[in-house]
Protein backbone atom coordinates (compact mmCIF):
# COMPACT_ATOMS: atom_id res chain seq x y z
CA UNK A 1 -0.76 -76.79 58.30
CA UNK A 2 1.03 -77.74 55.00
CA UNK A 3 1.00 -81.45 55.89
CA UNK A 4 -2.55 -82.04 56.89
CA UNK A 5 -3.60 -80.43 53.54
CA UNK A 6 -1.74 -83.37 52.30
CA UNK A 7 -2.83 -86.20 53.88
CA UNK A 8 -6.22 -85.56 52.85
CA UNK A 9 -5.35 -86.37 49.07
CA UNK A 10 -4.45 -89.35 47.46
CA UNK A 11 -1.50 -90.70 47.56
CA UNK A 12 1.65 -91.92 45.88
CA UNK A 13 3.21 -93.03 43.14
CA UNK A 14 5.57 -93.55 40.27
CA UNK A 15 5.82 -96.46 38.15
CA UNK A 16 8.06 -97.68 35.72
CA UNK A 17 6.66 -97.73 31.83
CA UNK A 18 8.12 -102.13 31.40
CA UNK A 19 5.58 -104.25 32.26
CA UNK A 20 5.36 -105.61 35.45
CA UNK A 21 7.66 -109.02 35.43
CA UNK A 22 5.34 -112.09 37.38
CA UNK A 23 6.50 -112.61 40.83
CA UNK A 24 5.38 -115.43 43.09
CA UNK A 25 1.77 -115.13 44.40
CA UNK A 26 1.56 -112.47 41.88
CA UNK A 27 -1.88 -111.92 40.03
CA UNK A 28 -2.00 -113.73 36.74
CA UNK A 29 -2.42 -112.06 33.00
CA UNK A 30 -6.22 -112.22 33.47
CA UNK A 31 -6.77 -110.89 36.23
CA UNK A 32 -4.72 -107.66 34.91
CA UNK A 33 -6.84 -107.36 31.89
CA UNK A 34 -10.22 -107.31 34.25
CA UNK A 35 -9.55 -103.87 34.91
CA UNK A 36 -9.96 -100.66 32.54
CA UNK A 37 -10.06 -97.74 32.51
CA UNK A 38 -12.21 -94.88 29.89
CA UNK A 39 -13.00 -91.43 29.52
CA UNK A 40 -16.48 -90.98 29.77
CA UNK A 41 -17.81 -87.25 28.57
CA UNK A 42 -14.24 -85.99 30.02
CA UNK A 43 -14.52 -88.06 33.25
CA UNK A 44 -11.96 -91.13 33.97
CA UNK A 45 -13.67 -94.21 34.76
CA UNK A 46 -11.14 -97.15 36.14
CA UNK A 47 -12.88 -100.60 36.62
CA UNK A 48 -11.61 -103.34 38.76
CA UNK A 49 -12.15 -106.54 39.85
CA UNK A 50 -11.39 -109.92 41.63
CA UNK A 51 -9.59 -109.97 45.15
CA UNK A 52 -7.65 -107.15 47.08
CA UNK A 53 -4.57 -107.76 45.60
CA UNK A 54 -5.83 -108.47 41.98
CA UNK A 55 -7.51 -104.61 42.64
CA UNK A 56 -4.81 -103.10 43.73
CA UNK A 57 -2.70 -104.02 40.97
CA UNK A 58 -5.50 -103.18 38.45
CA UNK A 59 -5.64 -99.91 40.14
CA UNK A 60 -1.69 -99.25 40.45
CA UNK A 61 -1.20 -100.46 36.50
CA UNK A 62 -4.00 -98.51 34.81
CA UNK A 63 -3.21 -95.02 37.13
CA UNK A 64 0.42 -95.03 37.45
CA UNK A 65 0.93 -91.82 35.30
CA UNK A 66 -1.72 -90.38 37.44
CA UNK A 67 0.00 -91.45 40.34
CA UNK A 68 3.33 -90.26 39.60
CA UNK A 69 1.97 -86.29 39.31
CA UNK A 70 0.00 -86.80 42.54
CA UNK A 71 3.60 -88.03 44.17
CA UNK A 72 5.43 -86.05 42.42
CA UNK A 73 3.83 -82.65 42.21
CA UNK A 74 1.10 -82.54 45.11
CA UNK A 75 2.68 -84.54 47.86
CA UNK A 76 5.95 -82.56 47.86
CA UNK A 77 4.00 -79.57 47.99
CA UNK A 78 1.97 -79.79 50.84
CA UNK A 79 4.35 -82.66 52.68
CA UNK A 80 7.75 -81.04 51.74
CA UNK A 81 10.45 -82.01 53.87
CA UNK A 82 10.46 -84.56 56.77
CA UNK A 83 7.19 -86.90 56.90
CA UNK A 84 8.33 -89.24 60.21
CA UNK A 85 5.83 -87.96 62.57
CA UNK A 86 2.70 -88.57 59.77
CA UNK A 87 4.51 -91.87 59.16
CA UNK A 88 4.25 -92.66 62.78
CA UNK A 89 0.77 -91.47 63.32
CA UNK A 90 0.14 -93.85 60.04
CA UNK A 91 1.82 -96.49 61.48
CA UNK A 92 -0.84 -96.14 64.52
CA UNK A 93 -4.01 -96.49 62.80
CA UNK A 94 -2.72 -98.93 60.44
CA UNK A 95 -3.45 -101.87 63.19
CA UNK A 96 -7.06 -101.19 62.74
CA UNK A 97 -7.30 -101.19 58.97
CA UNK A 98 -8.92 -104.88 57.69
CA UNK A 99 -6.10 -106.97 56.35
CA UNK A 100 -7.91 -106.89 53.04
CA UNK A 101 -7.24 -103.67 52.59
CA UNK A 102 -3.73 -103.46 53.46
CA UNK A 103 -3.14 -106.12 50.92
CA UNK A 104 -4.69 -103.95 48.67
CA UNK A 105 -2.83 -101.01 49.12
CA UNK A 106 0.23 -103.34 49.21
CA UNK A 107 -0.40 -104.45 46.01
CA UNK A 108 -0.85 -101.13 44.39
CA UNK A 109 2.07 -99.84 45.46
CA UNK A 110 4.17 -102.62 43.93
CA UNK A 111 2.10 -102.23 40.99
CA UNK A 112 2.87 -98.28 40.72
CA UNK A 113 6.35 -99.03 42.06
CA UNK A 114 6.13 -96.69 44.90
CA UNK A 115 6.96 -96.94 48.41
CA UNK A 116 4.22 -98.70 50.37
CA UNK A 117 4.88 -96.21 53.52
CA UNK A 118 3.89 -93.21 51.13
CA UNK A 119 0.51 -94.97 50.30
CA UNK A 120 -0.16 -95.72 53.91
CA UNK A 121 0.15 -92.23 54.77
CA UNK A 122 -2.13 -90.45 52.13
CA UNK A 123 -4.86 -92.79 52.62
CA UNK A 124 -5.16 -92.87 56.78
CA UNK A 125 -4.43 -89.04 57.21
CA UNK A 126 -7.06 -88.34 54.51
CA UNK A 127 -9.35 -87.67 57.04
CA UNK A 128 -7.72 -84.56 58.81
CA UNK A 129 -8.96 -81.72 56.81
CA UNK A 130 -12.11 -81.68 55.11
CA UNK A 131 -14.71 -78.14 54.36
CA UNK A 132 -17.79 -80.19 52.86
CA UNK A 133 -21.04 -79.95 52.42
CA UNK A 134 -24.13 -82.38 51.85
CA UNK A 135 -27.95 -82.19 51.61
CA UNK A 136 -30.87 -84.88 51.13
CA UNK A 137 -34.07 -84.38 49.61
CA UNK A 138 -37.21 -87.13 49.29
CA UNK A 139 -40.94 -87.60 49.20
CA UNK A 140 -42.78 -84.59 48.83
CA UNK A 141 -39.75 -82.14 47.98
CA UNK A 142 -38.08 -84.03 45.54
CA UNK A 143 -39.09 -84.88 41.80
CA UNK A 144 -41.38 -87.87 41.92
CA UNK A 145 -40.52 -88.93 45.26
CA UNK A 146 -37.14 -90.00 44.36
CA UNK A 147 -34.70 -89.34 46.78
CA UNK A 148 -31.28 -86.70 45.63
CA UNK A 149 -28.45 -86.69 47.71
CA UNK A 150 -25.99 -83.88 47.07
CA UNK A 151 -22.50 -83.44 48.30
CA UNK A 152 -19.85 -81.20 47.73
CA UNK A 153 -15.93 -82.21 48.32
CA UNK A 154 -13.81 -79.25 49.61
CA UNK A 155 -10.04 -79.82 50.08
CA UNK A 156 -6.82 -77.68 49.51
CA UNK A 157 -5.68 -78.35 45.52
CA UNK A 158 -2.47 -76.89 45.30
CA UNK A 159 -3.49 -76.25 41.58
CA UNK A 160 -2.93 -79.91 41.11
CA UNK A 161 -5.68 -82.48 42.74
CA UNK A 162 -8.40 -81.02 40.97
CA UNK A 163 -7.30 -82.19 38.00
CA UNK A 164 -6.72 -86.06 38.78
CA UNK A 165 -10.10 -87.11 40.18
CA UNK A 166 -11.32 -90.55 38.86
CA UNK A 167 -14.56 -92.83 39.85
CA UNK A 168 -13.56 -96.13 40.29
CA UNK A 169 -15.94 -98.99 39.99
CA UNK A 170 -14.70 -101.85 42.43
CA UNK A 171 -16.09 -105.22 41.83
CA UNK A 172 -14.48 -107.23 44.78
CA UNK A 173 -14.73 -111.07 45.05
CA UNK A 174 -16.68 -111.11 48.14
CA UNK A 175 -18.33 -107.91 49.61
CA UNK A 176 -20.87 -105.62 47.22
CA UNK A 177 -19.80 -103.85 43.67
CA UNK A 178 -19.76 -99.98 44.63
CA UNK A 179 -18.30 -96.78 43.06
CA UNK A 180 -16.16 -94.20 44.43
CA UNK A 181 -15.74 -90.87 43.35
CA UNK A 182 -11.86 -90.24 44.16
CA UNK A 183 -8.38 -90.06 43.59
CA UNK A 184 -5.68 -92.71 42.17
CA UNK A 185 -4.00 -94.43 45.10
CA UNK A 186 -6.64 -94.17 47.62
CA UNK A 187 -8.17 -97.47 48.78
CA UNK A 188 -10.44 -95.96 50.56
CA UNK A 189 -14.13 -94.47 50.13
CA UNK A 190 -14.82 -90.69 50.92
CA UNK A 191 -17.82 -90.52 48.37
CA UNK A 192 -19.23 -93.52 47.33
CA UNK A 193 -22.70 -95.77 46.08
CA UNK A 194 -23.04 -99.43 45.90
CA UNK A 195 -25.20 -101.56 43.68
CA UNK A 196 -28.01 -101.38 46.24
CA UNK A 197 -28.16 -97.76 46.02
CA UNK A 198 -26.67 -97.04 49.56
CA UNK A 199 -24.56 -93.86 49.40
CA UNK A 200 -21.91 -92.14 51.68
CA UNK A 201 -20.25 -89.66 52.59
CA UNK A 202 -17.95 -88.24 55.47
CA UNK A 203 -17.81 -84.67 56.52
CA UNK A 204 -14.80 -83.52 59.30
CA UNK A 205 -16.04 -82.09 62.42
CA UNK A 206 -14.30 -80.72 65.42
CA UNK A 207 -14.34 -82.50 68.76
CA UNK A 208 -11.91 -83.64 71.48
CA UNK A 209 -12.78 -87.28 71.29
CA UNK A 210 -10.03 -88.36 69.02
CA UNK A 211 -7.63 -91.00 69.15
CA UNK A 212 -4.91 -92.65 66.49
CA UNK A 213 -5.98 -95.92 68.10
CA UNK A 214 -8.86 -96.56 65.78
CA UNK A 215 -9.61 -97.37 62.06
CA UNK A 216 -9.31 -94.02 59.67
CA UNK A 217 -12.91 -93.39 58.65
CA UNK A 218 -12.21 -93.83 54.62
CA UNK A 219 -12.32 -97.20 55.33
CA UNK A 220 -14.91 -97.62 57.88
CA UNK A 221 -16.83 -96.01 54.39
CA UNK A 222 -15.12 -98.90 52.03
CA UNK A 223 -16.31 -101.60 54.59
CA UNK A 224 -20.03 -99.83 54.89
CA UNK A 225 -19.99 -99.95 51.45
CA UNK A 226 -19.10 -103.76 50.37
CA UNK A 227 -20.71 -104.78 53.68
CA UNK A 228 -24.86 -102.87 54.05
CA UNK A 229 -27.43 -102.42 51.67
CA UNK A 230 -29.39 -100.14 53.61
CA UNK A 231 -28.70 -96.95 55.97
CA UNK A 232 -29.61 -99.20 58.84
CA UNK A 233 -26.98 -101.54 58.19
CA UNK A 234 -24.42 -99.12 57.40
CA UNK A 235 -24.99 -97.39 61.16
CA UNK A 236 -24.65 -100.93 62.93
CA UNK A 237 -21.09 -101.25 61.03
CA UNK A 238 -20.43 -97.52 62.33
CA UNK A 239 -21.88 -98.06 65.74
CA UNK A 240 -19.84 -101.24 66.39
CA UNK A 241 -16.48 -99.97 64.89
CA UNK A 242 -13.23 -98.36 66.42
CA UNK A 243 -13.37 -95.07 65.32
CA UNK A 244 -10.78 -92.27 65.18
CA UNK A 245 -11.70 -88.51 64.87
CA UNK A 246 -14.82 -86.86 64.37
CA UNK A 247 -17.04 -87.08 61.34
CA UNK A 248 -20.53 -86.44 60.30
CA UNK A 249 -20.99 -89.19 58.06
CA UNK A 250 -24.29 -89.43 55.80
CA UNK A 251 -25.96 -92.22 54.70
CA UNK A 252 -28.60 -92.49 52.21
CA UNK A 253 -30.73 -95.33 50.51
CA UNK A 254 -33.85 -94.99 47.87
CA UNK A 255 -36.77 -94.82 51.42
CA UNK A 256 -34.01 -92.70 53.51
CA UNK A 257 -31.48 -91.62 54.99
CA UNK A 258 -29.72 -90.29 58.46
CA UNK A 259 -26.45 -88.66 59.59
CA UNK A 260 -24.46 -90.83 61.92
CA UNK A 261 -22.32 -87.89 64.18
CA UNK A 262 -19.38 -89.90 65.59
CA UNK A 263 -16.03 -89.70 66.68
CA UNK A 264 -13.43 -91.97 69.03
CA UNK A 265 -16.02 -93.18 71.63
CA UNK A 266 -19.36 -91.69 71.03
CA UNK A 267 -21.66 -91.90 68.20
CA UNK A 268 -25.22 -89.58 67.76
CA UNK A 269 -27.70 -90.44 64.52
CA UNK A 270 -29.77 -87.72 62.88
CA UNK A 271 -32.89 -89.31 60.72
CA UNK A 272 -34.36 -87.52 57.79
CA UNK A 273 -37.19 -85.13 59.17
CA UNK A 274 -39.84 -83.23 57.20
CA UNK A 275 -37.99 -84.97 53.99
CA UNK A 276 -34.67 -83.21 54.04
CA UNK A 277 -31.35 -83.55 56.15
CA UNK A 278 -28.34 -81.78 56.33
CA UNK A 279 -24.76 -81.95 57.16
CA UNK A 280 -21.61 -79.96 56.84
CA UNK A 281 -18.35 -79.25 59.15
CA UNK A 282 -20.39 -79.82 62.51
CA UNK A 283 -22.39 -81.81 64.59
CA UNK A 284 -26.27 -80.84 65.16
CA UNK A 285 -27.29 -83.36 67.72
CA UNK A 286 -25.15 -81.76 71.08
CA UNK A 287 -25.52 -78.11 70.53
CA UNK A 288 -21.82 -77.47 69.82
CA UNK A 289 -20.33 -75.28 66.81
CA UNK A 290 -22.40 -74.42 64.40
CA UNK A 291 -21.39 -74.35 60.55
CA UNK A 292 -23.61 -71.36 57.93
CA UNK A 293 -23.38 -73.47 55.32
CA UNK A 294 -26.16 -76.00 57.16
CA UNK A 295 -27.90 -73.21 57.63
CA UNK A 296 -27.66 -71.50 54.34
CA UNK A 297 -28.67 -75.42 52.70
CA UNK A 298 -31.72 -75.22 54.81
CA UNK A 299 -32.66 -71.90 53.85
CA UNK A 300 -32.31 -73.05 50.42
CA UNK A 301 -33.81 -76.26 50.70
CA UNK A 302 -36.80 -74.57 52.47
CA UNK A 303 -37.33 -71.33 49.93
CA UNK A 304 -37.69 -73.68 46.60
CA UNK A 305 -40.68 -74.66 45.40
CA UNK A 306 -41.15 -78.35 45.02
CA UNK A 307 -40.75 -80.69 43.78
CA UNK A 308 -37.20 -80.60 43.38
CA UNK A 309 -34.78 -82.29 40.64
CA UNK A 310 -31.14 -83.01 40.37
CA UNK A 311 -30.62 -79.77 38.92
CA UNK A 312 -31.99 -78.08 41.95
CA UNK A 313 -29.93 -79.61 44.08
CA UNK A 314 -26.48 -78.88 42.09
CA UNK A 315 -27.71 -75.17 41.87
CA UNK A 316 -27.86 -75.83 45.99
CA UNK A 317 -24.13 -77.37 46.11
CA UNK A 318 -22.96 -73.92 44.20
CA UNK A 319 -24.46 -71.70 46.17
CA UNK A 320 -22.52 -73.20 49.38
CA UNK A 321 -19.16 -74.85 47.10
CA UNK A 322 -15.88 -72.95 48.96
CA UNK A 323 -15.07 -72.28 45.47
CA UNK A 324 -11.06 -72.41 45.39
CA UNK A 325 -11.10 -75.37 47.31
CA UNK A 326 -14.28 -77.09 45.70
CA UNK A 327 -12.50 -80.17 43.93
CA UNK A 328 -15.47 -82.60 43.77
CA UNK A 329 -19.36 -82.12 43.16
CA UNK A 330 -21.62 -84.93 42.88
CA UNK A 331 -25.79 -86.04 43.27
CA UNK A 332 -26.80 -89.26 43.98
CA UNK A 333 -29.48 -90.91 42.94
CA UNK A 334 -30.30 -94.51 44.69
CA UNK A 335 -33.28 -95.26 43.22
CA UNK A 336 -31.57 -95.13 40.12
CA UNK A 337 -28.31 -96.42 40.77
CA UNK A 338 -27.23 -93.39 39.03
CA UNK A 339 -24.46 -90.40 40.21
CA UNK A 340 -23.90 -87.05 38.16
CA UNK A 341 -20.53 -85.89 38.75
CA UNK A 342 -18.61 -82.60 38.47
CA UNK A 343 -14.50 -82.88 38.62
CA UNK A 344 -11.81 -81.18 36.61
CA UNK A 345 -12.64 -77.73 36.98
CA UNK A 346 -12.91 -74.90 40.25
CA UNK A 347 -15.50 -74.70 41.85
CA UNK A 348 -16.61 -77.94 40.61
CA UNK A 349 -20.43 -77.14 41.71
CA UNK A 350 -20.34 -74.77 38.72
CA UNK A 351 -20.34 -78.05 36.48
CA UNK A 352 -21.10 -79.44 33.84
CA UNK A 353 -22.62 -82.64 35.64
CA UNK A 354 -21.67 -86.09 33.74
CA UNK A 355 -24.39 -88.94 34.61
CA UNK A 356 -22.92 -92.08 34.72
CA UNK A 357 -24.49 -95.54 35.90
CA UNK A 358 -21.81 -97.83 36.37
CA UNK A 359 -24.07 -100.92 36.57
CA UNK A 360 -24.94 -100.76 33.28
């Protein structure tokens, strides 16, 4: 079990403190000072821009100390030992990641100075254990008709991931500007919002549907994210991919939102009904296994008196966080183009909740 805790976290690195010497087809000077990176009311805030690779070594230079714990201390914790059967399940899915991407991550690991193989295999197993939770609440039930979307991010720390989340505001050269609330070293999106105000995020479920042969979901979510502007175009990118496990993924805009229940071959949507919409660790559209913390969410949801503000709605995450394991809390707001984050602390839900608007 040790080694899927891993390969749900970030990633991999160490780098070197010289400066990184210019190498043919390298990115210039410039495009290294594009990125930066801040600490905004206690919450680390890494900018970059320009094409894959010029991210990826924006990313791998401002994060390598980052990095080098995550390597270091959480990967050999939970992936002690021998890692050539997640390598070759890696190697797998890696087909069906978009060449963009892989020069990304390519790129960041030279930047970082860490082995590429290492990146590869945090960021497609990321996917294999997930508790979360999410909610959605708009029109009548929510403060001035403005639509909240509320997710919590539960994964195994180790007493070490908790403390190295980031958001990262991607600017790429083609494709839309979006944010991701994350960890250094992974490429791709498991909470996200792009300058449209479309929002996602992926939940684990549990079907028998599965197959390596697809792309890993976190970056079905990148490609949703630089490619829609609106929860309809984000489901015809989900529809018309090659998927791998099983995932609730919701989707939310500023007029609404859905849950898009896939895995390998077959894909279910869920609209927003009655102005709220749920999802956790299960899939509501065939009948299957059920998860409490929908239910508990509803009950919630339900029992408040409206309208309802972002406060609400974090008070909401708490009450169903899995508090050892709640790394990540976070409420979107699309209308806005604004996200209030929780990260640093156990159970993150508790808070304090940072707003940040990254287009600004």
């Amino acid at each position: 079990m040790a080694w899927r805790w891993f390969l749900l976290s970030v990633v991999a690195v160490a780098a070197c403190d010289a400066k990184p010497k210019a190498a043919p087809g390298a990115p210039s000077p410039a495009a290294l000072v594009a990125g930066s990176i801040e600490t905004i009311d206690g919450i680390t805030v890494v900018r970059v821009r320009g094409t894959p690779k010029e991210m990826g070594t924006q990313a791998g230079t401002l994060l390598k100390e980052k990095i080098r714990i995550l390597l270091s201390d959480y990967l050999g914790a939970v992936l002690p030992g021998d890692r050539s059967f997640p390598l070759l399940a890696a190697r797998q899915m890696e087909a069906h990641i978009p060449a963009r991407y892989r020069e990304e991550m390519k790129a960041l690991a030279d930047a970082a100075g860490v082995p590429y193989d290492d990146l590869l295999v945090g960021n497609v197993m990321v996917e294999l254990f997930q508790q979360c939770s999410t909610a959605v609440v708009s029109g009548k039930r929510a403060e001035g008709g403005t639509l909240l979307f509320g997710r919590n991010l539960d994964f195994p720390p180790e007493g070490i991931l908790e403390k190295h989340s980031v958001v990262i505001d991607y600017a790429p050269a083609e494709g839309r500007r979006f944010v991701a609330v994350t960890w250094p070293g992974l490429v791709g999106v498991l909470s996200g919002m792009n300058r449209d105000g479309l929002c996602v995020a992926n939940l684990l479920a549990v079907s028998g549907d599965q197959s390596l042969d697809g792309c890993p979901y976190a970056f079905l979510l990148r490609d949703v994210m630089e490619g829609s502007g609106t929860v309809e175009d984000a489901l015809a990118i989900l529809k018309r991919s090659r998927r791998t496990t099983a995932n609730s993924i919701m989707l939310a805009d500023a007029k609404g939102a859905a849950v898009a229940e896939t895995t390998h071959e077959r894909m279910a949507v869920r609209e927003i009904e009655d102005d709220r919409l749920f999802a956790t660790n299960d899939f509501r559209a065939d009948g299957g296994v059920r998860c409490d913390r929908y239910d508990k969410l509803a009950e919630l949801v339900a029992g408040a008196k409206a309208p309802l503000g972002a406060k609400d709605m974090e008070r909401f995450l708490d009450e169903v966080d899995l508090g050892a394991i709640n790394v990540q809390c976070m409420v979107f707001i699309p209308e806005r183009r604004e996200l209030r984050v929780s990260l640093g602390r156990i159970p993150a839900a508790k808070g304090p909740f940072v707003p940040l608007r990254p287009w600004e």
